[in-house]
N, C-alpha and C. Protein backbone atom coordinates (compact mmCIF):
# COMPACT_ATOMS: atom_id res chain seq x y z
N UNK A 1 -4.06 18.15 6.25
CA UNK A 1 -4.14 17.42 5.01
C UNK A 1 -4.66 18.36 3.93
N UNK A 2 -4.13 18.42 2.50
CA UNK A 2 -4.24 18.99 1.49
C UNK A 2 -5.73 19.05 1.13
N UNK A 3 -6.52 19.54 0.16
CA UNK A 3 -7.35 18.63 -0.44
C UNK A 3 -7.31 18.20 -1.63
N UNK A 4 -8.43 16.99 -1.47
CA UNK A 4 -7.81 15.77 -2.70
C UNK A 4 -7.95 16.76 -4.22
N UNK A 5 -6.80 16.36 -4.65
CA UNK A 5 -6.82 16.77 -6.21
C UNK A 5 -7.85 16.09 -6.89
N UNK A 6 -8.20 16.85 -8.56
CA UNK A 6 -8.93 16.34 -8.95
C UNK A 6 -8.35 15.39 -10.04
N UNK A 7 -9.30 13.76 -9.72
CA UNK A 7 -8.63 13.27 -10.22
C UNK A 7 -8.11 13.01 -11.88
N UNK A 8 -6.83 12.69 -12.09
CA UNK A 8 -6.42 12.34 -13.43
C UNK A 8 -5.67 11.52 -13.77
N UNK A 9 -5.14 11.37 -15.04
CA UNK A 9 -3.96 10.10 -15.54
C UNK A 9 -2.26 10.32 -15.12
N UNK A 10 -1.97 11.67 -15.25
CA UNK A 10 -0.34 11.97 -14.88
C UNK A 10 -0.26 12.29 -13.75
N UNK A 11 0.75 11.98 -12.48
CA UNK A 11 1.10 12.50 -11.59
C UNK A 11 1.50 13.92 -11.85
N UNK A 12 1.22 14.75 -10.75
CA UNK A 12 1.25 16.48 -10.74
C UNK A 12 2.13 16.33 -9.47
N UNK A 13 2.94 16.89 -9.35
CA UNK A 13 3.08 17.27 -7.99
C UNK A 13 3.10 18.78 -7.38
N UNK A 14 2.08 19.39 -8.18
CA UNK A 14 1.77 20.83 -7.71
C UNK A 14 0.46 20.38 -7.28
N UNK A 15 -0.01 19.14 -7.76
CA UNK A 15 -1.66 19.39 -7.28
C UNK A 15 -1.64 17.77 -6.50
N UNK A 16 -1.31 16.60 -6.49
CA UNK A 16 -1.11 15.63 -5.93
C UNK A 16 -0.92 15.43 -4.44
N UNK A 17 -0.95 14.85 -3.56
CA UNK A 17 -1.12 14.50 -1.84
C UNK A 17 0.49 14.20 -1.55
N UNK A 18 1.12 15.00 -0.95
CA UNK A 18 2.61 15.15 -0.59
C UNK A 18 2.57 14.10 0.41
N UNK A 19 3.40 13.57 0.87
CA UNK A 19 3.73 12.24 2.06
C UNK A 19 4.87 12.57 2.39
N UNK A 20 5.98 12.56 1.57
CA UNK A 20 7.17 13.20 2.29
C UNK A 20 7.91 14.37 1.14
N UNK A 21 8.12 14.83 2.09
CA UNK A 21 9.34 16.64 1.21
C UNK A 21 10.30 16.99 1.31
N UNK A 22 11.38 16.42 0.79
CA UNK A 22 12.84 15.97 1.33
C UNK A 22 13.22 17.73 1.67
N UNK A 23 14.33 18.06 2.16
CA UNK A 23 14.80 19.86 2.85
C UNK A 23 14.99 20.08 1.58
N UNK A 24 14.48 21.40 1.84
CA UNK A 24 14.71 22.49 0.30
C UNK A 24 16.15 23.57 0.98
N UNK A 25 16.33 23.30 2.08
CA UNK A 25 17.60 23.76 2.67
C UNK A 25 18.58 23.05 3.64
N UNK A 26 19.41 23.53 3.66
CA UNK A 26 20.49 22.34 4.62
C UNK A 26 19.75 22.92 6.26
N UNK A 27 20.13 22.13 7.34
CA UNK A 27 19.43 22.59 8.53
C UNK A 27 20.44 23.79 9.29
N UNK A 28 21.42 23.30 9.22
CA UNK A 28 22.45 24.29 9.96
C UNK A 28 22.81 25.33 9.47
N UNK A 29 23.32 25.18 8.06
CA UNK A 29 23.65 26.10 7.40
C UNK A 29 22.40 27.03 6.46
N UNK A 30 21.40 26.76 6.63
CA UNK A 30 20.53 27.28 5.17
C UNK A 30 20.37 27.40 4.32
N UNK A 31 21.72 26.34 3.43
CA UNK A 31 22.06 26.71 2.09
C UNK A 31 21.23 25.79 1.29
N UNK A 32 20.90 26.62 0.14
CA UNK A 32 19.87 25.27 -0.46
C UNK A 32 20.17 23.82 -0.86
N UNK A 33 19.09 23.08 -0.77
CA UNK A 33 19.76 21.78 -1.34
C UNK A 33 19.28 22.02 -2.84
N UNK A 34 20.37 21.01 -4.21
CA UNK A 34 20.57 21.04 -5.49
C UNK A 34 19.77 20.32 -5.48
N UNK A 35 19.56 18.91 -4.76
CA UNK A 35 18.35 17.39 -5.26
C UNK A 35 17.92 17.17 -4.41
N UNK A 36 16.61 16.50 -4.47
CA UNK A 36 16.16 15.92 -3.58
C UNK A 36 14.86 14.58 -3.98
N UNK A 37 14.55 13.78 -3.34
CA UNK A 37 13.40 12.87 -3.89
C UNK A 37 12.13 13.20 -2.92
N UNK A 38 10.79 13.69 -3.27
CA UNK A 38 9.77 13.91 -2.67
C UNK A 38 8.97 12.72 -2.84
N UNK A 39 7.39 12.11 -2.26
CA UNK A 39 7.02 10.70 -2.09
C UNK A 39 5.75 11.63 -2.26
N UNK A 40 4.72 11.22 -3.28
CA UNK A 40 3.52 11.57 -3.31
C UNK A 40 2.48 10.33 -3.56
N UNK A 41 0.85 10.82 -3.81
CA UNK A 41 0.33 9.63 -3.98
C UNK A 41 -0.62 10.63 -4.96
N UNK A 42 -1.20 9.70 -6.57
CA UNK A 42 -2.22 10.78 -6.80
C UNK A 42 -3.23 9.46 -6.83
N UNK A 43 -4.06 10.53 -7.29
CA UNK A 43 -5.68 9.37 -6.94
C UNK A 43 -6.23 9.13 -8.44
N UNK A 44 -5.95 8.13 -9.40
CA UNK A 44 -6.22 8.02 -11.05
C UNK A 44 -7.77 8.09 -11.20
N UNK A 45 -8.71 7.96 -12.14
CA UNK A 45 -9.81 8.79 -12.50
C UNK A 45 -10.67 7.49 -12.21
N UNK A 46 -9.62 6.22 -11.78
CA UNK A 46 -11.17 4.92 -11.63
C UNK A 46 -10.98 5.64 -9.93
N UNK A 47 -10.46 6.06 -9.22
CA UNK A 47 -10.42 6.03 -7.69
C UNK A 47 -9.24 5.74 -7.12
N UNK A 48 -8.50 4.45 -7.78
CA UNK A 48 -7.21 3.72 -7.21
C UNK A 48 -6.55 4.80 -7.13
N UNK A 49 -5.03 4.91 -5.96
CA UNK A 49 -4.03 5.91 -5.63
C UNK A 49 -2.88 4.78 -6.56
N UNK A 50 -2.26 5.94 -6.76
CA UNK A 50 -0.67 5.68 -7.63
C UNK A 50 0.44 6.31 -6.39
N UNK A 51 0.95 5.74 -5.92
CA UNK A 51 2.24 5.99 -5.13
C UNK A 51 3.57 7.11 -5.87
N UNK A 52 3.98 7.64 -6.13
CA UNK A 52 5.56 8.22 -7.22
C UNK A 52 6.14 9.19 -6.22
N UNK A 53 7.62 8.97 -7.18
CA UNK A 53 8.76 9.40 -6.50
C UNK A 53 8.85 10.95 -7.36
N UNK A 54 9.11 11.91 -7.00
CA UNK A 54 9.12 13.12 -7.77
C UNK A 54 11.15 13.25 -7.16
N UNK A 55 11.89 13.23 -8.31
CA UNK A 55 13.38 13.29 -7.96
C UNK A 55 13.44 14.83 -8.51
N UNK A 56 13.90 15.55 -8.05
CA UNK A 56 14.29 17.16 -8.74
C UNK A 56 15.37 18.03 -8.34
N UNK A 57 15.87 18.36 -9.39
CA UNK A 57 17.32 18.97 -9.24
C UNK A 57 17.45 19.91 -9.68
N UNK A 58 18.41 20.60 -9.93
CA UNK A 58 18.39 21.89 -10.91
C UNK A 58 18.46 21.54 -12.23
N UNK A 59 18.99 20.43 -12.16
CA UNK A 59 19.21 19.99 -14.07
C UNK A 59 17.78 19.49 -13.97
N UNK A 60 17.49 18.59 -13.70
CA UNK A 60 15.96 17.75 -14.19
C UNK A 60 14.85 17.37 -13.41
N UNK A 61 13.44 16.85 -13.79
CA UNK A 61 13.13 16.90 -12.72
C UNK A 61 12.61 15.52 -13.62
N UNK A 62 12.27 14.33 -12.56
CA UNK A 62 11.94 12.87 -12.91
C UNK A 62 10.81 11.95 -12.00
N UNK A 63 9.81 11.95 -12.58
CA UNK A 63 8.41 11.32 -12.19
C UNK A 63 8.70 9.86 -12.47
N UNK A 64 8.76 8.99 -11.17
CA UNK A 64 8.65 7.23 -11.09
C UNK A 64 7.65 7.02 -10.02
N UNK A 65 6.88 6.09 -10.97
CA UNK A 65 5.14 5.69 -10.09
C UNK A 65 6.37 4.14 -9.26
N UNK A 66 5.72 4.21 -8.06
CA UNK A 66 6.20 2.77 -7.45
C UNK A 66 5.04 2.51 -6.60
N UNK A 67 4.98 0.92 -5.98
CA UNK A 67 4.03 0.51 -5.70
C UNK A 67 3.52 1.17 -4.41
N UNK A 68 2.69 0.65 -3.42
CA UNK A 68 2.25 1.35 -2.59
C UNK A 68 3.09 0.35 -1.72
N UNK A 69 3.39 -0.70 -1.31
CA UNK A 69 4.01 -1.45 -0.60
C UNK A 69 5.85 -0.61 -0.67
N UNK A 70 6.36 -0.37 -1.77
CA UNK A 70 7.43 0.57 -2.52
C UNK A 70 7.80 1.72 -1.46
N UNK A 71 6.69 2.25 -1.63
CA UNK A 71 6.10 3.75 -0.66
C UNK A 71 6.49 3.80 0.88
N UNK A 72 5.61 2.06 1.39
CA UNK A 72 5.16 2.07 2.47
C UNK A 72 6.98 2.08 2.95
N UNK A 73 7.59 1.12 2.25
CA UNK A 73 9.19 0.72 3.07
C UNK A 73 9.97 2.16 3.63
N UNK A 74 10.08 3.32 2.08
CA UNK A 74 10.56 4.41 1.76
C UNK A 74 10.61 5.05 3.05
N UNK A 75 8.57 4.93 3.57
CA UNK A 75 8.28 6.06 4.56
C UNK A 75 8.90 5.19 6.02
N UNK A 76 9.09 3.94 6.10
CA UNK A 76 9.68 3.56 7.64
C UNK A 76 10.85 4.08 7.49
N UNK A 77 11.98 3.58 6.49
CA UNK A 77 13.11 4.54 6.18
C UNK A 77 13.38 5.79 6.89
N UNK A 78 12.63 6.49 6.50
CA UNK A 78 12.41 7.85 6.61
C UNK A 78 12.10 8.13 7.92
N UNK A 79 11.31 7.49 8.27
CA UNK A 79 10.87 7.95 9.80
C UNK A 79 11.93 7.58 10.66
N UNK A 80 13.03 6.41 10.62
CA UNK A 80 14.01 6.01 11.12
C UNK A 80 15.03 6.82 11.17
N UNK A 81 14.94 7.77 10.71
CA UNK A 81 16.05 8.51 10.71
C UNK A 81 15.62 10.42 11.53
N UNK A 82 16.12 10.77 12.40
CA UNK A 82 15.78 12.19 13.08
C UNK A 82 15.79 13.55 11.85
N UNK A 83 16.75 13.56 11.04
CA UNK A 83 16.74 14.39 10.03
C UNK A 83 15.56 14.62 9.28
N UNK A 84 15.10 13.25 8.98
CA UNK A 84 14.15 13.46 8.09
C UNK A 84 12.61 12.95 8.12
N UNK A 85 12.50 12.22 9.52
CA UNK A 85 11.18 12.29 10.33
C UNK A 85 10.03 13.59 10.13
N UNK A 86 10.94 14.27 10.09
CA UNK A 86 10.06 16.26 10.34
C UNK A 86 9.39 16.67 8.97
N UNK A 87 9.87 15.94 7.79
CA UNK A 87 9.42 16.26 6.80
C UNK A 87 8.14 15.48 6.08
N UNK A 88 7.72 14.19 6.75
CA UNK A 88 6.52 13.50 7.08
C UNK A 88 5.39 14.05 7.07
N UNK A 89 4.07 13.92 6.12
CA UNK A 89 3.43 14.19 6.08
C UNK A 89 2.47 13.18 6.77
N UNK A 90 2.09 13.37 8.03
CA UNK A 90 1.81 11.71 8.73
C UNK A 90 -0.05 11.61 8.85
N UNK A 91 -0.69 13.09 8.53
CA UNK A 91 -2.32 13.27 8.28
C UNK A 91 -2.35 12.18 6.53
N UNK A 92 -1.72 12.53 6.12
CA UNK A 92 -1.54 12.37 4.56
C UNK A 92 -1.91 10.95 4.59
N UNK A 93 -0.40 10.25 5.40
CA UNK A 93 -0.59 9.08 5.50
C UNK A 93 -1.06 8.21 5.21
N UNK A 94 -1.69 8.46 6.81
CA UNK A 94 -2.89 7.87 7.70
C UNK A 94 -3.80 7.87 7.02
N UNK A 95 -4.21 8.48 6.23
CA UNK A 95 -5.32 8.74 5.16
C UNK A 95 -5.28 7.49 3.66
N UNK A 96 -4.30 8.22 3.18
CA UNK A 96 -3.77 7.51 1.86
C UNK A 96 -2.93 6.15 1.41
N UNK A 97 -2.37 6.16 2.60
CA UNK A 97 -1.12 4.74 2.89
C UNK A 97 -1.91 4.03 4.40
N UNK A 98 -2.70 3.24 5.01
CA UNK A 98 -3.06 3.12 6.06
C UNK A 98 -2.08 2.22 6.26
N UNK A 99 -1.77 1.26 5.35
CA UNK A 99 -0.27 0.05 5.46
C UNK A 99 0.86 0.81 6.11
N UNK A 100 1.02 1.80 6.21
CA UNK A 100 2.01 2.62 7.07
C UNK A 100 2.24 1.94 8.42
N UNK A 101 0.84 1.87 8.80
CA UNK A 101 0.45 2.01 10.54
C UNK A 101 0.67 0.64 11.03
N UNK A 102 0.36 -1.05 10.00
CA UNK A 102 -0.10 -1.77 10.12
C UNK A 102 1.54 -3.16 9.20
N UNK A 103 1.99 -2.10 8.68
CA UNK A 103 3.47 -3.33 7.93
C UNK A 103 4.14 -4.02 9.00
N UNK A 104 4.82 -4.33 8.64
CA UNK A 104 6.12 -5.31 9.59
C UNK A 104 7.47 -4.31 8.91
N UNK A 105 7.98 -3.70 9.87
CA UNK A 105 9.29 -2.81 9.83
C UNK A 105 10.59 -3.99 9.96
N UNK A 106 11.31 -3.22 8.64
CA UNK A 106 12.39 -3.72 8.93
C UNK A 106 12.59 -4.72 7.82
C-alpha cells in the first residue's frame, strides 16, 4: 500500500491511492494501450474518501468522482474477469473500500 497522500480538494492521480490500473500494454503482444480507465480514491481535507475514475488517452485525460458504492460494483467487475484481476490493488482496498469484502455481487 502507497502512502496516504496529503490531503486536498482535487483528485491527483500522481499522488492519490490507486485501486485499479487498467494495462499500459497489451499482454501478448506488448504493444501499448491508447486508453484506458484507472479507479482511485483520494482522502478530501474533512477526512471523507472521494472514489474517481481517471479515463486517459493520448488525446485527453478525464477526472469523474463516483460514489463509493459506484467503485465498489466497478471493482467486482473487474475481479470477474482473469485479464484484469492482476491489476487490483487489493492492500488498497481492504483499507479504503472495506464494502469490497462485505457487498452482495452481482
Amino acid at each position: 500500500m502507497q502512502n496516504p497522500p496529503v490531503p486536498g480538494n482535487a483528485p491527483d492521480p500522481a499522488t492519490d491511492i490507486l485501486l485499479f490500473r487498467s494495462a499500459r500494454y497489451l499482454l501478448y503482444t506488448l504493444e501499448p494501450v491508447k486508453r484506458g480507465t484507472d479507479i482511485y480514491v483520494s482522502i478530501k481535507r474533512d477526512g471523507t474518501y472521494q472514489c474517481f475514475l481517471w479515463h486517459w488517452s493520448e488525446e485527453q485525460n478525464l477526472l469523474t468522482p463516483v460514489s463509493e458504492e459506484h467503485a465498489v460494483r466497478l471493482l467486482h467487475g473487474l475481479a470477474a474477469m482473469p485479464e484484469t484481476i492482476m491489476y487490483m490493488e487489493f492492500e488498497n482496498i481492504l483499507h479504503f473500500l472495506p464494502g469490497y469484502y462485505t457487498a452482495k455481487r452481482g
